[in-house]
Protein backbone atom coordinates (compact mmCIF):
# COMPACT_ATOMS: atom_id res chain seq x y z
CA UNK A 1 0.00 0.00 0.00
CA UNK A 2 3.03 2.67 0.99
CA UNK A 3 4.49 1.99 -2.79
CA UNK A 4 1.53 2.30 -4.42
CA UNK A 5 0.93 5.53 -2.90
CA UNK A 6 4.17 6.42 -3.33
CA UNK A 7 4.51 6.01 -7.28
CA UNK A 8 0.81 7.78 -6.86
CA UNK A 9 2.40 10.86 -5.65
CA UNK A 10 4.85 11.85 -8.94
CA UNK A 11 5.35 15.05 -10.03
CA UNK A 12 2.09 17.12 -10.74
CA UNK A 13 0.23 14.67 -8.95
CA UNK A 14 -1.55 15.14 -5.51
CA UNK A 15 -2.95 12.38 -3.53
CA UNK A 16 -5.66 12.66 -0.57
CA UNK A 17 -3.82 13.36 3.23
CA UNK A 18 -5.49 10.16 4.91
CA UNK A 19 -6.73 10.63 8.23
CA UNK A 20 -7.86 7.93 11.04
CA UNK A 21 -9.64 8.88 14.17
CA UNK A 22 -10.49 5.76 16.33
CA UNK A 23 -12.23 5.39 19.79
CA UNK A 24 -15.13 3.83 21.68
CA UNK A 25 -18.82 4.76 21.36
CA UNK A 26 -19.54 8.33 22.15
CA UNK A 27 -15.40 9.24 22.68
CA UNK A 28 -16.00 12.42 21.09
CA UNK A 29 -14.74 11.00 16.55
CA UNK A 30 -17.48 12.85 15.13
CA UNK A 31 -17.32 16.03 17.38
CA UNK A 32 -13.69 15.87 16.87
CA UNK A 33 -14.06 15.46 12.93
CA UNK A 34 -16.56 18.13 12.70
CA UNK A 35 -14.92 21.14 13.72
CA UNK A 36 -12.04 19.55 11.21
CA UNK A 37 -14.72 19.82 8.08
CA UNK A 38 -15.99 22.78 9.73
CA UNK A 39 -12.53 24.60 9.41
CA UNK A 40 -11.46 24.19 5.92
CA UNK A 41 -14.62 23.26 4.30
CA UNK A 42 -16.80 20.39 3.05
CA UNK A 43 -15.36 21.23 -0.38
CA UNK A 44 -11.71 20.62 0.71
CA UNK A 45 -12.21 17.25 3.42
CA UNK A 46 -13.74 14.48 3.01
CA UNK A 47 -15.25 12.33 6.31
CA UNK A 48 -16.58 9.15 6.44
CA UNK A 49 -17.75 7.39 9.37
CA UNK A 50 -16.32 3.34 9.11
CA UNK A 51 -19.18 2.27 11.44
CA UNK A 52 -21.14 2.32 8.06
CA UNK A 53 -19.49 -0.99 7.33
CA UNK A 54 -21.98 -2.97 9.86
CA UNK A 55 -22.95 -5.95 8.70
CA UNK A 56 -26.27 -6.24 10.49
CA UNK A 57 -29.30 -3.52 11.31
CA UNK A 58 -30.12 -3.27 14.96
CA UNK A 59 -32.57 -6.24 14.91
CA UNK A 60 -30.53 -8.60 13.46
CA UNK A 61 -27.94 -7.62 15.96
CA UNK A 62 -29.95 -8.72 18.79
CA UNK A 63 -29.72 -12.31 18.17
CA UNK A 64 -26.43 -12.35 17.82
CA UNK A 65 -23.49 -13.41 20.12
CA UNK A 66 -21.41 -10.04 19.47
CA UNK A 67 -22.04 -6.40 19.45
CA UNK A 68 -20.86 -3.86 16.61
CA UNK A 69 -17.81 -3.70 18.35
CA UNK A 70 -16.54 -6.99 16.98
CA UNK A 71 -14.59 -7.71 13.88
CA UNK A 72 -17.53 -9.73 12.80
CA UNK A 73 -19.73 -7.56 12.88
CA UNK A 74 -18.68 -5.19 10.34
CA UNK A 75 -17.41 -5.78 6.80
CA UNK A 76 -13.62 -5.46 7.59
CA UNK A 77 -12.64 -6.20 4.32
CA UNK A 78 -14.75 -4.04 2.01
CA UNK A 79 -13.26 -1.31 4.83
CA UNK A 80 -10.27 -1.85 3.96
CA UNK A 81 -11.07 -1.72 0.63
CA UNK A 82 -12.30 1.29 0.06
CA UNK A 83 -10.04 2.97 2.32
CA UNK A 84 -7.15 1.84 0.23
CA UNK A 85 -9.02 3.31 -3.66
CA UNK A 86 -9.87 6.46 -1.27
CA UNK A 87 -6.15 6.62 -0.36
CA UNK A 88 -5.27 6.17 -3.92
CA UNK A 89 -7.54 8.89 -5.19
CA UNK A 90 -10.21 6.55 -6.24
CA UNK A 91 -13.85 7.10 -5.42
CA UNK A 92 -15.52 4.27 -3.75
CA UNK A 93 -19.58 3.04 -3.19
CA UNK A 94 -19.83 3.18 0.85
CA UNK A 95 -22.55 1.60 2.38
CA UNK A 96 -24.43 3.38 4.95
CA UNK A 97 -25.88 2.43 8.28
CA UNK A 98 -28.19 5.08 9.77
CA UNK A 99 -27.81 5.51 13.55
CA UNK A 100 -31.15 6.74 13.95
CA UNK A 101 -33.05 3.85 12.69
CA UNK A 102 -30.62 1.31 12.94
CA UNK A 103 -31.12 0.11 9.87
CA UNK A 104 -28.59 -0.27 6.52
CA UNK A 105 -29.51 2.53 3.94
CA UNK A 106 -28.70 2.74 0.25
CA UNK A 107 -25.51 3.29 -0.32
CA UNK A 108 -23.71 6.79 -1.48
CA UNK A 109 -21.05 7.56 -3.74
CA UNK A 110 -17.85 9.04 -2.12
CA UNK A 111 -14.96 11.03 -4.11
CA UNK A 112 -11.59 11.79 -2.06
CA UNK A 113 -11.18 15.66 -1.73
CA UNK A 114 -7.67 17.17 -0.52
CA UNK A 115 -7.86 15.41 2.59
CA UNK A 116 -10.07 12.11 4.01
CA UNK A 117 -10.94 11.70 7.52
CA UNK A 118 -12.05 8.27 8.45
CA UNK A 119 -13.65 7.79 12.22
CA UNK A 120 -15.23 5.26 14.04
CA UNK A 121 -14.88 2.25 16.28
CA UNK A 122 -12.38 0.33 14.22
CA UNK A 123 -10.29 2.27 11.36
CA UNK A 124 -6.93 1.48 12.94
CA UNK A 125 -7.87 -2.50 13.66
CA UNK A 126 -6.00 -4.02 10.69
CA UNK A 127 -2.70 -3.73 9.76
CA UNK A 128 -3.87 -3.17 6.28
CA UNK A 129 -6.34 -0.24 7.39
CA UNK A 130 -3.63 1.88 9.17
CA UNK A 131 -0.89 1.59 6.16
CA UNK A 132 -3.54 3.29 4.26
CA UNK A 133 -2.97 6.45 6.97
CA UNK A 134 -0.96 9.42 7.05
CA UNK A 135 -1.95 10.57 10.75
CA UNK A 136 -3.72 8.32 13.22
CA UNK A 137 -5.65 9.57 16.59
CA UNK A 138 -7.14 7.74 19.28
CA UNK A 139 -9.70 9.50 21.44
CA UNK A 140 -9.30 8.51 24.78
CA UNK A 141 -11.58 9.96 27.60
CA UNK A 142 -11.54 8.68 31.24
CA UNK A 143 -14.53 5.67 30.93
CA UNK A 144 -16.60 7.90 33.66
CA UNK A 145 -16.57 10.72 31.05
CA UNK A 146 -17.51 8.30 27.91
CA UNK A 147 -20.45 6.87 29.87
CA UNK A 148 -21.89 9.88 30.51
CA UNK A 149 -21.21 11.17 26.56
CA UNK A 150 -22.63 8.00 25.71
CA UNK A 151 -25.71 7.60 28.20
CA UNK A 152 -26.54 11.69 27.35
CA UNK A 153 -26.35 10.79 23.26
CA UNK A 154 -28.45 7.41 23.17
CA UNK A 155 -31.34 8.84 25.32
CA UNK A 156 -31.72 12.19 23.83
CA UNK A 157 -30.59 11.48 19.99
CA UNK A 158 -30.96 8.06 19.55
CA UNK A 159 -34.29 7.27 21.75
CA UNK A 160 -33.18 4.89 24.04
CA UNK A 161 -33.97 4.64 27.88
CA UNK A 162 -30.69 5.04 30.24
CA UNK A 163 -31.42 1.54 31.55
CA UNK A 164 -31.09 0.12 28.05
CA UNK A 165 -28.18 2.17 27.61
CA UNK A 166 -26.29 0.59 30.89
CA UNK A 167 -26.75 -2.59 29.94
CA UNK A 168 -25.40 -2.15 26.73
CA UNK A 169 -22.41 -1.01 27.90
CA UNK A 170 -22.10 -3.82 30.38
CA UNK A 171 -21.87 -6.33 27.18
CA UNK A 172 -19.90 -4.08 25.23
CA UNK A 173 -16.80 -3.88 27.77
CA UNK A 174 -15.26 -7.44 26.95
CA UNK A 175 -15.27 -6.31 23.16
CA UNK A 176 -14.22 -3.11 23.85
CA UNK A 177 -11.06 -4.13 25.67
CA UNK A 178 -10.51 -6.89 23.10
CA UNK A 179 -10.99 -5.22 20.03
CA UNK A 180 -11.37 -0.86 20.42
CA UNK A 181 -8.63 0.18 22.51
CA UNK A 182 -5.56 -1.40 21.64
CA UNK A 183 -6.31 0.37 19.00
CA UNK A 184 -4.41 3.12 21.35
CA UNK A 185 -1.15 1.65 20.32
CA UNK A 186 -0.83 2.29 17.21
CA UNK A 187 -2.03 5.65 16.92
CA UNK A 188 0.40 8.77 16.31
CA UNK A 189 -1.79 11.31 18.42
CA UNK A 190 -3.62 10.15 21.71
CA UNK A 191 -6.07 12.67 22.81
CA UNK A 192 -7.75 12.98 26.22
CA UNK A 193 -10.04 15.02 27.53
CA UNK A 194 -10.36 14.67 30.85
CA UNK A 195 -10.53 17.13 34.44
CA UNK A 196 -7.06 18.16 35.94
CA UNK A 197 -7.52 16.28 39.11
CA UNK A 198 -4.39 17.85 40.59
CA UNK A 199 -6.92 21.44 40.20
CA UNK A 200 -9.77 19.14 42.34
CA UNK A 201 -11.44 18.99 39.27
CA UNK A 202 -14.06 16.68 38.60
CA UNK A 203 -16.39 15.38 35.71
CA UNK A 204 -18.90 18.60 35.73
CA UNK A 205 -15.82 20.72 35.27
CA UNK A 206 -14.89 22.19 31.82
CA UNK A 207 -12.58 19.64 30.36
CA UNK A 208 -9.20 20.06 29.59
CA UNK A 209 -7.18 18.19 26.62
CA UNK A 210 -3.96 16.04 26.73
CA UNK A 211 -2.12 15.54 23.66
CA UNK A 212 0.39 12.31 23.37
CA UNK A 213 2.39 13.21 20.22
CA UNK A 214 4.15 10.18 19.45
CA UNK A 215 7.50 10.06 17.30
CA UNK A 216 5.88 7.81 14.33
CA UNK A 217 4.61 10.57 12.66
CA UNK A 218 6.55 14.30 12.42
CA UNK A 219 5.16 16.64 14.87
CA UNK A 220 5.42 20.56 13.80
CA UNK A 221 7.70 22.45 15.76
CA UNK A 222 5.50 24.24 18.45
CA UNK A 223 8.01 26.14 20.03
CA UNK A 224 6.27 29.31 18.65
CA UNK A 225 2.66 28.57 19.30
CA UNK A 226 3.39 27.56 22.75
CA UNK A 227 5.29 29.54 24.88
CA UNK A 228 5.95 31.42 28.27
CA UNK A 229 3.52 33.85 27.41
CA UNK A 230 0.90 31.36 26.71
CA UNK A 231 1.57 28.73 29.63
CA UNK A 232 -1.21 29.09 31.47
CA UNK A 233 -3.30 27.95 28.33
CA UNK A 234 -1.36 25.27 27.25
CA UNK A 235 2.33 23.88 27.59
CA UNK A 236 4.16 20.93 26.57
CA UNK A 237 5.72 18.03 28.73
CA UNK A 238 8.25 14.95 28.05
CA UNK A 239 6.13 11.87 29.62
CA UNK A 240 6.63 8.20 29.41
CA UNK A 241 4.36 6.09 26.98
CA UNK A 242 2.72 2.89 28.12
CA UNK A 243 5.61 1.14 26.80
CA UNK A 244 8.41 3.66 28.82
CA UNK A 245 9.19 5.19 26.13
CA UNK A 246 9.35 9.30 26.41
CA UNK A 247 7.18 11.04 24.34
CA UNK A 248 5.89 14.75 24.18
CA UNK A 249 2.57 15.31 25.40
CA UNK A 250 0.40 18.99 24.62
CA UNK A 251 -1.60 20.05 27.60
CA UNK A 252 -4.39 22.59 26.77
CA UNK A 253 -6.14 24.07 30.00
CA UNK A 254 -9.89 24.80 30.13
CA UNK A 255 -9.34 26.88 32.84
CA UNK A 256 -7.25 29.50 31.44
CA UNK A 257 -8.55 32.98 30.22
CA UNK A 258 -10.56 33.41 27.09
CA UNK A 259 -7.65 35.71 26.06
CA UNK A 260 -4.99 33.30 25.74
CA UNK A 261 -6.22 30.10 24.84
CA UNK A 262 -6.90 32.59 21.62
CA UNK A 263 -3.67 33.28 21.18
CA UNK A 264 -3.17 30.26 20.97
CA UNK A 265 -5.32 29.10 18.03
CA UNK A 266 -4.46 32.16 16.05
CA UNK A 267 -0.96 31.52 16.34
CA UNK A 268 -1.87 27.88 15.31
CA UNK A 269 -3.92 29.22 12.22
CA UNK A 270 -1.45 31.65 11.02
CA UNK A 271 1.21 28.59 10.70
CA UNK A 272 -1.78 26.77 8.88
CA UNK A 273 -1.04 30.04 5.92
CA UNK A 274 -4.61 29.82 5.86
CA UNK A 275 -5.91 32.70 3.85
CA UNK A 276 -9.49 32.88 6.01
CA UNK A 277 -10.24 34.26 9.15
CA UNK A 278 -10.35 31.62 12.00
CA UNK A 279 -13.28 29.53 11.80
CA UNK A 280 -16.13 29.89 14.22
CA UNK A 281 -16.89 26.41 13.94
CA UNK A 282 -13.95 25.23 15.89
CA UNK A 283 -14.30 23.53 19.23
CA UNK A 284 -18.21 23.88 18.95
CA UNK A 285 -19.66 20.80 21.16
CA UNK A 286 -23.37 20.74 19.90
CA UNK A 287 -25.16 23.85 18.66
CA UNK A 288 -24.37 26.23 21.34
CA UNK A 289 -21.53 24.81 23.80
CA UNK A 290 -18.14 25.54 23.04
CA UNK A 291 -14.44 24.05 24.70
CA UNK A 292 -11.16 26.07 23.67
CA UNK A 293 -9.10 22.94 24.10
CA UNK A 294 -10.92 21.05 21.56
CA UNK A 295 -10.44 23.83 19.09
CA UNK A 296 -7.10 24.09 20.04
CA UNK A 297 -6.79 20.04 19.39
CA UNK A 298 -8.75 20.48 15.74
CA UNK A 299 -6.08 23.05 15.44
CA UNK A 300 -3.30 20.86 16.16
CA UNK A 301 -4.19 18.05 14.07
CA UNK A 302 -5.09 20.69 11.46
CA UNK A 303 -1.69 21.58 11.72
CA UNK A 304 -0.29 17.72 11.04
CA UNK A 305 -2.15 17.05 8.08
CA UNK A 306 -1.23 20.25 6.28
CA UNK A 307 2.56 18.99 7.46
CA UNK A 308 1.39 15.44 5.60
CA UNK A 309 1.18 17.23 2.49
CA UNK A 310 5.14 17.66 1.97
CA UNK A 311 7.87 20.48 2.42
CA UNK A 312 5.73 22.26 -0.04
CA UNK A 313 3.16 23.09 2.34
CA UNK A 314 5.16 22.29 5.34
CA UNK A 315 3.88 24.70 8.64
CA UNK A 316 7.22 27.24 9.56
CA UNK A 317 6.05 27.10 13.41
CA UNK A 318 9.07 29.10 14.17
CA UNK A 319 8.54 31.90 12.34
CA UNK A 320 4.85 32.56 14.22
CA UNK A 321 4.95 35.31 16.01
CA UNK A 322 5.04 34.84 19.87
């Protein structure tokens, strides 16, 4: 897959930035990917949710042994498929499954714009999937945190009862430590959102972000975006990954002042060269709330897959003004 998008990329010849964002049920992918789309326009990314390859409605699944969270329940293969061709340039015929009704809808025709963002519960499973990736992210919220997300979305959005919702969850957890997050390992960027408990902060408190930037990928120099100036907002830290290994984490605070967690993001934009004003639809959480650390996260990752594209479009970080 790497040499065939290799020889794809010759000169005069642009391939799609692939991007996969992994994570549990209700871990925040779509939010996430929205603000992303939201950004730069519909025109210029393309998402796709990989959930869509279910193999079963919501009725069938109830007589089965597994949830949606296994291998077997979803179409791995075609996945994998398509996510090569839309690496490649090529359109591809995605199925759809509708998380309203639970049931399998016609499928749509999908074209690869400048960039492709692929979410859901299992885009980084295979080995095959993830080759097919430029920059991977796993969303990683405390599981008190995801409940809640989750519990809050089925009831009011999907039209479940909070009992139903529970229980689901209860059969869900073996799959979801089998099969969702080891996923975590072999993503470039781990995000968490998640209360500073060292603050006494809890759950009901506005969330901050932590950003594991792994050395698989590049990372942009952010020794302009963040500095002294700015360390209340955020800062960056040398911690030790699961496996011991140091890595560079990006902590973004919710509590700091309006004031400088926008510094922050325009400092992040400007190395972007983006043209536009910053969008408005970054770090939006439904239709009214809004959390600075998730726009400064959209940011961030904004910031990697313009980086993807080559030293022709590479971000100067240093040269942003402090």
């Amino acid at each position: 897959m790497a040499i065939q998008r290799a020889w794809r990329h010759g000169p005069g010849e642009r391939r799609p930035i692939m991007v996969g964002i992994a994570g549990d049920s209700a871990s925040g992918k779509t939010t996430l990917t929205r603000g992303l789309v939201a950004a730069l326009g519909a025109e210029r990314i393309t998402a796709i949710c990989v959930d869509d390859y279910h193999r079963y409605d919501r009725t069938e699944r109830k007589g089965l042994p597994f949830t949606p969270l296994h291998p077997a329940a979803n179409y791995v293969d075609v996945m994998e498929q398509h996510l090569q061709l839309l690496a490649l340039g090529q359109p591809v015929l995605k199925p759809v499954y509708n998380h309203d009704t639970g049931t399998l809808d016609r499928p749509v025709l999908v074209e690869p714009s400048e960039f492709v963002i692929a979410e859901g519960l299992l885009p980084l499973h295979s080995r095959l999937a993830r080759a097919c990736f430029d920059v991977t992210v796993y969303l990683d919220p405390p599981e008190v945190i995801r409940r809640r997300w989750k519990i809050r979305r089925d009831v009011e959005q999907r039209g479940y009862r909070e009992a139903e919702v529970e229980a689901e969850l209860a059969r869900r957890e073996p799959e979801s430590a089998a099969y969702i997050r080891p996923q975590r390992a072999n993503a470039d960027i781990v995000v968490r959102f998640a209360p500073i408990e060292e603050r006494g902060e809890t759950p009901d408190d506005p969330l901050s972000a932590y950003v594991m930037l792994r050395p698989t990928i590049p990372h942009p120099n952010l020794s302009g975006v963040v500095s002294d100036d700015t360390r209340k907002a955020a800062h960056l830290k040398l911690l030790r990954d699961e496996d011991g290994k140091p890595v560079d984490a990006l902590h973004v605070h919710a509590y700091a002042e309006r004031s400088l967690t926008d510094r922050v993001e325009r400092a992040l934009w400007q190395a972007l060269q983006e043209p536009a004003p910053l969008p408005s639809g970054l770090g939006r959480i439904g239709s009214e709330a809004r959390s600075e650390p998730l726009a400064v996260v959209q940011l961030l990752l904004l910031f990697h897959v313009f980086q993807a594209r080559g030293p022709e479009r590479a971000m100067a970080a240093s040269s942003v003004p402090r």
